[in-house]
Protein backbone atom coordinates (compact mmCIF):
# COMPACT_ATOMS: atom_id res chain seq x y z
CA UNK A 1 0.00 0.00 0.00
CA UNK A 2 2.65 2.20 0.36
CA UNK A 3 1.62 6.10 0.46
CA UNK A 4 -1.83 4.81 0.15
CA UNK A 5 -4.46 6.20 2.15
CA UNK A 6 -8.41 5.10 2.35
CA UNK A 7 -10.70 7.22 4.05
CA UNK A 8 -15.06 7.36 4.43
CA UNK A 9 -16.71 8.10 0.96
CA UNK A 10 -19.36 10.66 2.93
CA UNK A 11 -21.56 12.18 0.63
CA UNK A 12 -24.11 15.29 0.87
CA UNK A 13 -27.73 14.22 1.80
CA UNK A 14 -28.88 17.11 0.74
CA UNK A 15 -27.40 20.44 -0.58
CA UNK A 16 -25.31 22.17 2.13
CA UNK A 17 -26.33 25.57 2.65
CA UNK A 18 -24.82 28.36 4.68
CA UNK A 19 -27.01 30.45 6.96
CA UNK A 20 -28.37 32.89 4.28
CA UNK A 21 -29.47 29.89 2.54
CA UNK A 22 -26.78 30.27 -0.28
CA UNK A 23 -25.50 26.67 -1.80
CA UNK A 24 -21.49 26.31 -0.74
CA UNK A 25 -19.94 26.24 -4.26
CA UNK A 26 -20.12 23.04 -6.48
CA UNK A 27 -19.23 20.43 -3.62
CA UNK A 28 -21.96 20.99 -1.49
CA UNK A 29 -24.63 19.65 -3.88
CA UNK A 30 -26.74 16.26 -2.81
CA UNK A 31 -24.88 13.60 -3.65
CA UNK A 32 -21.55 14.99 -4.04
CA UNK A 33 -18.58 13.32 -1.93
CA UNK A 34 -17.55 15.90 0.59
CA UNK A 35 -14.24 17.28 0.73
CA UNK A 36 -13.64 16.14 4.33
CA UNK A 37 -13.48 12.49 5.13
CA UNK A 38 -12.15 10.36 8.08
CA UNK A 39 -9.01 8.08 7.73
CA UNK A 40 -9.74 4.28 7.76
CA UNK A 41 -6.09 2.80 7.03
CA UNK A 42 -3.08 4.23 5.81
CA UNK A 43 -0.04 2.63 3.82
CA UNK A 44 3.33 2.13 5.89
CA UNK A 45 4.86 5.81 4.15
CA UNK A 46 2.81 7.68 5.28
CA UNK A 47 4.03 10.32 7.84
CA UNK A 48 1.98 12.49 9.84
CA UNK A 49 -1.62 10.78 9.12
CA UNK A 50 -3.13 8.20 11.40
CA UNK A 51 -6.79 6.24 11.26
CA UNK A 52 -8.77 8.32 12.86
CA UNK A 53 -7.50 12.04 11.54
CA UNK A 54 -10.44 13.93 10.47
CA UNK A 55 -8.64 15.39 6.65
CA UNK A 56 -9.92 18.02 4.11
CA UNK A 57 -9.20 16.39 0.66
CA UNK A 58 -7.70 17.90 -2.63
CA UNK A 59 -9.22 15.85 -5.68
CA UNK A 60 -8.34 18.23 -8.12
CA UNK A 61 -6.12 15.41 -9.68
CA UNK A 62 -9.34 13.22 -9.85
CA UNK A 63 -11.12 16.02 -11.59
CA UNK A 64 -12.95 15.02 -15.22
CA UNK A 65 -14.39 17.72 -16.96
CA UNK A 66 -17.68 17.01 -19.08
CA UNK A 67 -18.49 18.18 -22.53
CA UNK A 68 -21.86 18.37 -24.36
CA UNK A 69 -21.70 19.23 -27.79
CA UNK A 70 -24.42 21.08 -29.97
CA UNK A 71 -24.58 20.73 -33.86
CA UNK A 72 -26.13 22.78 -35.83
CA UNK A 73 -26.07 22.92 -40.22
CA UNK A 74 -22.87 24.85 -40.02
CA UNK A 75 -20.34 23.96 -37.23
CA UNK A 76 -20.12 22.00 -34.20
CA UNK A 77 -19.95 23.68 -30.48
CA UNK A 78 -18.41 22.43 -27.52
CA UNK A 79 -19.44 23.33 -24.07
CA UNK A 80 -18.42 22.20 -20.54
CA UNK A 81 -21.02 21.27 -18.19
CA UNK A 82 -21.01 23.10 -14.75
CA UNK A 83 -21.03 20.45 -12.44
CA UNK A 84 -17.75 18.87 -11.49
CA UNK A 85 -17.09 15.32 -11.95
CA UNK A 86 -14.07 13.60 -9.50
CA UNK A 87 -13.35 9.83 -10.52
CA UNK A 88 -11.45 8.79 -7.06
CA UNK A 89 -10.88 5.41 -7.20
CA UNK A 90 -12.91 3.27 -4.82
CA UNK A 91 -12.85 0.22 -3.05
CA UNK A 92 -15.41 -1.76 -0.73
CA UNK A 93 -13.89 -2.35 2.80
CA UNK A 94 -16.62 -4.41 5.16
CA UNK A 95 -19.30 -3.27 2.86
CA UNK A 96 -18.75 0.14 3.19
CA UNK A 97 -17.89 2.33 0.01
CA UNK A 98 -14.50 4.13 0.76
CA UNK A 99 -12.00 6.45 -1.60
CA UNK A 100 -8.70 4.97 -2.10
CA UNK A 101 -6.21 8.52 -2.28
CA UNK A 102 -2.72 9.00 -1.61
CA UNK A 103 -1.14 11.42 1.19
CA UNK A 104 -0.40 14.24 -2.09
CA UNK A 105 -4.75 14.18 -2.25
CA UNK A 106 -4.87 15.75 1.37
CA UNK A 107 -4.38 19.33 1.90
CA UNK A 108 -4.73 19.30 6.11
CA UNK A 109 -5.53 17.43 8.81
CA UNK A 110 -8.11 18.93 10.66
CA UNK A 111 -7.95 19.22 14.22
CA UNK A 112 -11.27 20.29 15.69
CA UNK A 113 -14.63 21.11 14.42
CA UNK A 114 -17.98 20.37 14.32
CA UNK A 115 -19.08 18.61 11.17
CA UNK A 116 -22.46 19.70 9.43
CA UNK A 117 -24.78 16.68 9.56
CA UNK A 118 -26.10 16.83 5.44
């Protein structure tokens, strides 16, 4: 496993709004994976990261932009869709659905907070 880590595959139950009822941004939509997870395991290089550690992720690697295209008699258009799509790699660990990353896909560890429950 190396530098690998795996950590919870939490996603948004519904859209996560702040106070003033404004949607946080693309990653707070229903169904999106959030961009802090919980460390399951980690892979015998990695330094500073332990099962357990509450992390806020960086999967701007994992990030695969969509197209849709629109003919018409004359030429062909291209346009990108505005929701982002992440393809993290995944793996099933005691029938739970978890994101297999590596210790470059976490920005920080985060040390305390209280968690919004969507």
């Amino acid at each position: 496993m190396s530098n690998v880590i795996i950590v919870t595959c939490d996603k948004y139950k519904e859209d996560a709004m702040t106070v003033d009822g404004i949607i946080l941004g693309t990653a707070g939509i229903k169904g999106s994976i959030k961009m802090y997870q919980k460390v399951i395991a980690v892979g015998p290089l990695v330094r500073d990261i332990k099962e357990g550690d509450m992390v806020m992720l960086n999967l701007s690697r994992y990030y695969a932009p969509e197209y849709t295209e629109e003919q018409s008699s004359l030429r062909s258009t291209v346009h990108m869709k505005n929701t982002p799509k992440f393809i993290v790699p995944h793996i099933m660990l005691d029938g739970q659905d978890c994101l297999q990353i590596t210790s470059q896909d976490i920005e920080y560890i985060i040390e305390e907070a209280e968690y919004p429950e969507n």
